[in-house]
PDB file of N, CA and C in Angstrom:
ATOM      1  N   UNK A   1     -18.592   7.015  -1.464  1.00  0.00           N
ATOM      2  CA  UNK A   1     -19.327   8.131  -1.998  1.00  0.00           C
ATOM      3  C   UNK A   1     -18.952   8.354  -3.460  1.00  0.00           C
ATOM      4  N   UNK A   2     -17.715   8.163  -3.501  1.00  0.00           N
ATOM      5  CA  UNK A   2     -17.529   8.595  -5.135  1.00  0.00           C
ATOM      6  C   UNK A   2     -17.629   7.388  -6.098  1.00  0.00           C
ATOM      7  N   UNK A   3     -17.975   6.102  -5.873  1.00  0.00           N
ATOM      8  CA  UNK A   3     -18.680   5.454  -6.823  1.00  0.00           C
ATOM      9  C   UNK A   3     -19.976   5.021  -6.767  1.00  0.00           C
ATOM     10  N   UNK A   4     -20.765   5.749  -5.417  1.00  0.00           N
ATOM     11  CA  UNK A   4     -22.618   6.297  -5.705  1.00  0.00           C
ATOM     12  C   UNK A   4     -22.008   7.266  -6.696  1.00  0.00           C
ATOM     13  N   UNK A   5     -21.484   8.246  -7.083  1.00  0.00           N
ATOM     14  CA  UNK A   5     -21.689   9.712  -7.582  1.00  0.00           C
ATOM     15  C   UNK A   5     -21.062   9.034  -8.798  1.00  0.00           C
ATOM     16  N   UNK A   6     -20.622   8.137  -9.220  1.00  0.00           N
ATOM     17  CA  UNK A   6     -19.848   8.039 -10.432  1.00  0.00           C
ATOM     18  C   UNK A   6     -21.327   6.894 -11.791  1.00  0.00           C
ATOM     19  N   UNK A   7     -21.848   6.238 -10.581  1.00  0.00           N
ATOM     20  CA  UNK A   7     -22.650   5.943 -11.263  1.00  0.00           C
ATOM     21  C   UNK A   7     -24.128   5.953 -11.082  1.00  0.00           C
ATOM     22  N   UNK A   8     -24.098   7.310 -10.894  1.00  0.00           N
ATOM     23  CA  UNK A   8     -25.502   8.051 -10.300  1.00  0.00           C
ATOM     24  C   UNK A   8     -26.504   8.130 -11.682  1.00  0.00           C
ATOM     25  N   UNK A   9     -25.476   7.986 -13.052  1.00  0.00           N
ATOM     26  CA  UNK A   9     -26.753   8.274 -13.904  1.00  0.00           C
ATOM     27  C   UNK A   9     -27.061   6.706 -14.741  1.00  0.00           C
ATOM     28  N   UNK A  10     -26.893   5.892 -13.658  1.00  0.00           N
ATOM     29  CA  UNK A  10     -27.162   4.868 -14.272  1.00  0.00           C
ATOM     30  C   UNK A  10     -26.781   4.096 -15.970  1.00  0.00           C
ATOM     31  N   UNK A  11     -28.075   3.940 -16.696  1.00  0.00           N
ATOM     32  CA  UNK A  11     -27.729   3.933 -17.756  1.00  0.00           C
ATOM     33  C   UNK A  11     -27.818   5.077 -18.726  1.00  0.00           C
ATOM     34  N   UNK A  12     -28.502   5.589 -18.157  1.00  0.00           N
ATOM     35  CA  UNK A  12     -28.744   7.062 -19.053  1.00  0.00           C
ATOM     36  C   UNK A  12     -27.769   7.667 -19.412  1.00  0.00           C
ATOM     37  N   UNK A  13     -28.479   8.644 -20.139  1.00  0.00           N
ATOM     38  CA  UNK A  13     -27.592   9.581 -20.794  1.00  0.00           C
ATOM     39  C   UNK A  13     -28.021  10.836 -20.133  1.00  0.00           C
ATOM     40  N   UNK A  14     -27.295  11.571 -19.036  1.00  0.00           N
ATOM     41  CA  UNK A  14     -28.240  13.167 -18.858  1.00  0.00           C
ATOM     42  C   UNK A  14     -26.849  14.135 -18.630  1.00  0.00           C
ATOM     43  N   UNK A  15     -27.547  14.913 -20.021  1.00  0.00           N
ATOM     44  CA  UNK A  15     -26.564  15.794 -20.285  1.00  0.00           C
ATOM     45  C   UNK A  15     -26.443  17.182 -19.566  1.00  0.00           C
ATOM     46  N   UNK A  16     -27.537  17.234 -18.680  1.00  0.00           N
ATOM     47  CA  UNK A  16     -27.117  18.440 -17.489  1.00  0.00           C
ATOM     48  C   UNK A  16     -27.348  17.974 -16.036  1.00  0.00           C
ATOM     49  N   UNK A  17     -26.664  16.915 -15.528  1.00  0.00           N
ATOM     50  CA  UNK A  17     -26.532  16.896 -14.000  1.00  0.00           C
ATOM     51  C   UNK A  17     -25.503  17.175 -13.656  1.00  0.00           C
ATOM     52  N   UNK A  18     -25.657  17.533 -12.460  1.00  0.00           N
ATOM     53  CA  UNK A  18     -24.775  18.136 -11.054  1.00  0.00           C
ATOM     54  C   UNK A  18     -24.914  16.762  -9.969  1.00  0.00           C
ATOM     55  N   UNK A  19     -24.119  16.420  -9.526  1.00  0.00           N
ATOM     56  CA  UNK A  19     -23.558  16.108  -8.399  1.00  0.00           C
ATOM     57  C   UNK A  19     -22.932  16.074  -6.925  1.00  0.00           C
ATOM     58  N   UNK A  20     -23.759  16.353  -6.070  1.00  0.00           N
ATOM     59  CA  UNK A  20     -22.911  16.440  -4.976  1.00  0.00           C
ATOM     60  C   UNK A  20     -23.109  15.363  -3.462  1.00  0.00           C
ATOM     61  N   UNK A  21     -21.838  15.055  -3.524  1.00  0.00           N
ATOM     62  CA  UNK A  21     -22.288  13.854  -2.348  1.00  0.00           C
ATOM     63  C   UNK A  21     -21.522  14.233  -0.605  1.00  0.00           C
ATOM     64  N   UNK A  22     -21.872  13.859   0.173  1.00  0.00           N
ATOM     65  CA  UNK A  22     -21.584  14.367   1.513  1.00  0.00           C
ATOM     66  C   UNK A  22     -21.151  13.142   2.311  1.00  0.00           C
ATOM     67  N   UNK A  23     -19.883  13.127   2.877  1.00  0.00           N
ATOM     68  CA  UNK A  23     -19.634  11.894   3.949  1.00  0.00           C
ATOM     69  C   UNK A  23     -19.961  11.575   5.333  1.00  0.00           C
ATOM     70  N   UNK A  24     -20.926  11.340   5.633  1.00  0.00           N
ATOM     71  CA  UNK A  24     -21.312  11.602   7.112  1.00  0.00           C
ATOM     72  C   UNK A  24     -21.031  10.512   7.971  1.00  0.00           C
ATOM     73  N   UNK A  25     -20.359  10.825   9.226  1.00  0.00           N
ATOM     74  CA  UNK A  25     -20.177   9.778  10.317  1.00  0.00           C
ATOM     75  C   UNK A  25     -21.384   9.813  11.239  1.00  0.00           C
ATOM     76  N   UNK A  26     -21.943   8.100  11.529  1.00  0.00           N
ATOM     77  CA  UNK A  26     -22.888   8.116  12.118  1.00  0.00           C
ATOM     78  C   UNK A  26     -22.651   7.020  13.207  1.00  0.00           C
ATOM     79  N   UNK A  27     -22.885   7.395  13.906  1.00  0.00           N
ATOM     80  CA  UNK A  27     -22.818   6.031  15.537  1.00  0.00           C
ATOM     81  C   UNK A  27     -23.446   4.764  15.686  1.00  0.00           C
ATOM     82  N   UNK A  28     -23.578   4.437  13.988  1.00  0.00           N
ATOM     83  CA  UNK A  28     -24.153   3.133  14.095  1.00  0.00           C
ATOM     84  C   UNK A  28     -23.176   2.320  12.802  1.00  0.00           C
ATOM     85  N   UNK A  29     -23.487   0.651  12.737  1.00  0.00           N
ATOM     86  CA  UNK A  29     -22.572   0.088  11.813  1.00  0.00           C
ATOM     87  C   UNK A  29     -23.464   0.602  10.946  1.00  0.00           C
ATOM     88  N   UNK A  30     -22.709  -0.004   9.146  1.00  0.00           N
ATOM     89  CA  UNK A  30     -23.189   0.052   8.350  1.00  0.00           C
ATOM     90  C   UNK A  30     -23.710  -1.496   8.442  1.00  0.00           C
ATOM     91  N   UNK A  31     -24.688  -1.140   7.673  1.00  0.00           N
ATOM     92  CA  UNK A  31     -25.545  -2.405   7.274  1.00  0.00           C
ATOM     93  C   UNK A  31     -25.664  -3.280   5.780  1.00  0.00           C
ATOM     94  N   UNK A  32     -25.046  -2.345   5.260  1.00  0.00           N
ATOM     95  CA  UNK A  32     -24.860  -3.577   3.837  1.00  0.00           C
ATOM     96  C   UNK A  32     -23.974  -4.274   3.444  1.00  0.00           C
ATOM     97  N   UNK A  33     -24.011  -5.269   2.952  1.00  0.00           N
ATOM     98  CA  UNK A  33     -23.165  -5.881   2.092  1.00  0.00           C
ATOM     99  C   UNK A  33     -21.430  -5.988   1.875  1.00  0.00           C
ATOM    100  N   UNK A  34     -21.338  -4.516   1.676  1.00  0.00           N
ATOM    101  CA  UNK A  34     -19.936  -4.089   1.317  1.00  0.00           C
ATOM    102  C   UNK A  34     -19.758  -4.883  -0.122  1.00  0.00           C
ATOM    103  N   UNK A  35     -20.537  -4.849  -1.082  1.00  0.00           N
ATOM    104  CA  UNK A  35     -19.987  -5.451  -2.308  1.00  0.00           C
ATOM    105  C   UNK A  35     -20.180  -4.534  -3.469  1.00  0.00           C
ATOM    106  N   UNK A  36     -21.386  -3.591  -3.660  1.00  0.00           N
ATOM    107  CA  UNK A  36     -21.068  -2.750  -4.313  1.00  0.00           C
ATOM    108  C   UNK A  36     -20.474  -0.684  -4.260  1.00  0.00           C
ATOM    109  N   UNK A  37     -20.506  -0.920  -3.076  1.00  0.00           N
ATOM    110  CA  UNK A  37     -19.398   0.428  -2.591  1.00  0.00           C
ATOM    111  C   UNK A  37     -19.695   1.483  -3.334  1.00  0.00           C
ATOM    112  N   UNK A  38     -21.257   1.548  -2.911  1.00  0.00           N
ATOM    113  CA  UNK A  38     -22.264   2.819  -3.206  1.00  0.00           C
ATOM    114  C   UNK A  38     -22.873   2.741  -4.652  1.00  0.00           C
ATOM    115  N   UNK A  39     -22.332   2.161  -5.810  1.00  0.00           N
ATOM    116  CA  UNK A  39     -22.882   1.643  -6.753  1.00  0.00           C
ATOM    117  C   UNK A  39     -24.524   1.504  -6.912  1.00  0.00           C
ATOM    118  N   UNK A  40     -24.890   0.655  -6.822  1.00  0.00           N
ATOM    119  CA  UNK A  40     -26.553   0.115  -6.533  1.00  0.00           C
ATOM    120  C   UNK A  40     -27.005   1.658  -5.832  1.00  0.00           C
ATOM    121  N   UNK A  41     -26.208   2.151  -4.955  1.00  0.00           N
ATOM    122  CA  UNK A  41     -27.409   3.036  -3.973  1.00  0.00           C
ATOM    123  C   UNK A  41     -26.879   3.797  -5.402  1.00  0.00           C
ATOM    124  N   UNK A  42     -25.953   4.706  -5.873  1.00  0.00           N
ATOM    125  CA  UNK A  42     -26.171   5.880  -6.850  1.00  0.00           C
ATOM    126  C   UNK A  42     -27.545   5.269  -8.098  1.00  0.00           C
ATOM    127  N   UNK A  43     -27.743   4.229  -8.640  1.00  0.00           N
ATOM    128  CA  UNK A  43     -28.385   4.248  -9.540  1.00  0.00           C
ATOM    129  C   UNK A  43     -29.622   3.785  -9.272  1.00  0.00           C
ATOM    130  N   UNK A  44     -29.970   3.452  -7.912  1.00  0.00           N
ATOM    131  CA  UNK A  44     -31.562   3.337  -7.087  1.00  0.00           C
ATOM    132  C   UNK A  44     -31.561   4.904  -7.365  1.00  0.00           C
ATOM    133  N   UNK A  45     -30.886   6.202  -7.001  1.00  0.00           N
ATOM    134  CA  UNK A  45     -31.428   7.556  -6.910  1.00  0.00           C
ATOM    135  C   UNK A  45     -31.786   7.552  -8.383  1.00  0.00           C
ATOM    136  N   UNK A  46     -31.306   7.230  -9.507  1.00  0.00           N
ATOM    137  CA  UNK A  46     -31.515   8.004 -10.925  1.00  0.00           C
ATOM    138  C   UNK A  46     -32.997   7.230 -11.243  1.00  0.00           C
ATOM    139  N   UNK A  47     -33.052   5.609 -11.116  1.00  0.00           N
ATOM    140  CA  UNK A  47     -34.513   4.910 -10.878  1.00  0.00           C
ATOM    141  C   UNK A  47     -35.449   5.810 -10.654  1.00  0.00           C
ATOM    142  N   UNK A  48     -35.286   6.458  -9.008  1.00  0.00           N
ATOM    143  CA  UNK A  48     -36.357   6.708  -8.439  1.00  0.00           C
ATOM    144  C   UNK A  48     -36.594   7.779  -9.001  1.00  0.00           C
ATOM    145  N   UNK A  49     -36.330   8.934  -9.334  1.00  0.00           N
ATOM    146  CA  UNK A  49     -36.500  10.176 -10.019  1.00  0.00           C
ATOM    147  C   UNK A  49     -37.007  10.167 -11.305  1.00  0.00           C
ATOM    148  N   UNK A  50     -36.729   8.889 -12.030  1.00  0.00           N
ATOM    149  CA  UNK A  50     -37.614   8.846 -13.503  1.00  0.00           C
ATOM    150  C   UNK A  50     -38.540   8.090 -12.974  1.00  0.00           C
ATOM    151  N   UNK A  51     -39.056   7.523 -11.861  1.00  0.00           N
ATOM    152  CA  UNK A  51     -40.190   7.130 -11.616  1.00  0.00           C
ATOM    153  C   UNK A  51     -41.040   7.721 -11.214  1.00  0.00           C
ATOM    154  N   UNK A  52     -40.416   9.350 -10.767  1.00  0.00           N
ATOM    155  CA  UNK A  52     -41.364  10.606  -9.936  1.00  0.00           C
ATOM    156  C   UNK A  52     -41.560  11.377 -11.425  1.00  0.00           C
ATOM    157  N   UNK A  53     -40.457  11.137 -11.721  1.00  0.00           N
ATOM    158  CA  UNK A  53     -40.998  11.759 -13.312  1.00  0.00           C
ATOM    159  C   UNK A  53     -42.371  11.655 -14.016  1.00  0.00           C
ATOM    160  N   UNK A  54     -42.422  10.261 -14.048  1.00  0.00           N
ATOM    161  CA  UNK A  54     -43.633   9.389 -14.799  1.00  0.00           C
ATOM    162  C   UNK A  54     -44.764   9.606 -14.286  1.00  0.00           C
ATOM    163  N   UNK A  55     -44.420   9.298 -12.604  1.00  0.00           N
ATOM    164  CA  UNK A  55     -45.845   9.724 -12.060  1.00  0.00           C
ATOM    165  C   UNK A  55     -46.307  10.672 -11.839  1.00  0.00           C
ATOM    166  N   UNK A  56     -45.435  11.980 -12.129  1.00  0.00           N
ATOM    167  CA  UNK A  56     -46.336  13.303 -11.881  1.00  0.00           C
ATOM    168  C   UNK A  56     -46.435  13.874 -13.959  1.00  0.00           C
ATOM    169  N   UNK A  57     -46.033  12.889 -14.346  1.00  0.00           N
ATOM    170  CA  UNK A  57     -46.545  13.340 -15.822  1.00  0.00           C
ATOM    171  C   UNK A  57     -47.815  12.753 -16.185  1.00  0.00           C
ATOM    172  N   UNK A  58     -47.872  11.186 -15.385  1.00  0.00           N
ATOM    173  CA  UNK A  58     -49.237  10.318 -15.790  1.00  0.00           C
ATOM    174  C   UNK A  58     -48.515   9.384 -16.703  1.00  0.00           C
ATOM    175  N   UNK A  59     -47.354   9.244 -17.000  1.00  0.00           N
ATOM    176  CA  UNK A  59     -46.849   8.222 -18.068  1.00  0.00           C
ATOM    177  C   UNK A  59     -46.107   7.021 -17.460  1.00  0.00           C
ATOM    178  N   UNK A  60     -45.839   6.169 -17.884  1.00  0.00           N
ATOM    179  CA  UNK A  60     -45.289   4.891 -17.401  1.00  0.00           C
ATOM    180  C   UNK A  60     -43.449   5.246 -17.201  1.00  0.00           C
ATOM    181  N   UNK A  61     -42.852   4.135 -17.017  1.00  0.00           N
ATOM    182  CA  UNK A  61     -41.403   4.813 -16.492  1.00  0.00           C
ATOM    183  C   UNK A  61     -40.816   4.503 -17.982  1.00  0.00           C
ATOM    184  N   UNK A  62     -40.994   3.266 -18.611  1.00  0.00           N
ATOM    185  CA  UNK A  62     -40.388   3.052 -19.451  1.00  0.00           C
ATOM    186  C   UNK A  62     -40.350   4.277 -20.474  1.00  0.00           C
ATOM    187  N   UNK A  63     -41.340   4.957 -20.583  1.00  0.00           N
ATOM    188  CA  UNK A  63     -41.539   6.399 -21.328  1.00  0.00           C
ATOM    189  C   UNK A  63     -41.062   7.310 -21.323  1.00  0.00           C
ATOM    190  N   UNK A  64     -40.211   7.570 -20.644  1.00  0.00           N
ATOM    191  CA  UNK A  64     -39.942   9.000 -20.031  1.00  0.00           C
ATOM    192  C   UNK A  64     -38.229   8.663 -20.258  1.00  0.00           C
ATOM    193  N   UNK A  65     -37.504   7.497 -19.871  1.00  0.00           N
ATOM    194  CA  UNK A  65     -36.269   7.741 -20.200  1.00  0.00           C
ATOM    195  C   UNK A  65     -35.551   8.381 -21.339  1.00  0.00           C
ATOM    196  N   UNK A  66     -36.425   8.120 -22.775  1.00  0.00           N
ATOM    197  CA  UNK A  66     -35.723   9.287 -23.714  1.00  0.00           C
ATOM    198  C   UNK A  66     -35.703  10.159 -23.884  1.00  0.00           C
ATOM    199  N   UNK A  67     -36.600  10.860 -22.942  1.00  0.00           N
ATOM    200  CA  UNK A  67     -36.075  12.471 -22.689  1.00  0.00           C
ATOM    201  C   UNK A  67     -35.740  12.966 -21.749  1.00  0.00           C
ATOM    202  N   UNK A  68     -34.729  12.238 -20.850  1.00  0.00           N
ATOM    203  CA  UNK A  68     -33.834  12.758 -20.076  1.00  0.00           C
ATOM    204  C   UNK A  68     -32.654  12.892 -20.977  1.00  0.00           C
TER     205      UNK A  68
END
């Protein structure tokens, strides 16, 4: 959990996020990899959010990262 949350903002730069991550036990294995140890999943979340960005502005993704 704390290296999804460490590199949650990807490459960006965002100068007002919050963070909070939760450890949950679940009754099934995990299924990945084990090579990047939440990594990839924190910066798939910052992806996907400048991509909801774009699409509810009408602009492409590449557009929108300099003003986060």
């Amino acid at each position: 959990m704390g290296r999804a949350m460490v590199h949650i903002d990807n490459a960006y730069k965002i100068p007002n996020l919050r963070v909070r991550g939760y450890v949950c036990r679940t009754h099934t294995a995990s299924n990945t990899a084990f090579r990047g140890f939440g990594g990839p999943q924190g910066m798939m979340m910052t992806e996907q959010f400048v991509s909801n960005v774009a699409v509810t502005l009408g602009m492409h993704p590449s557009e929108v990262w300099p003003f986060i």
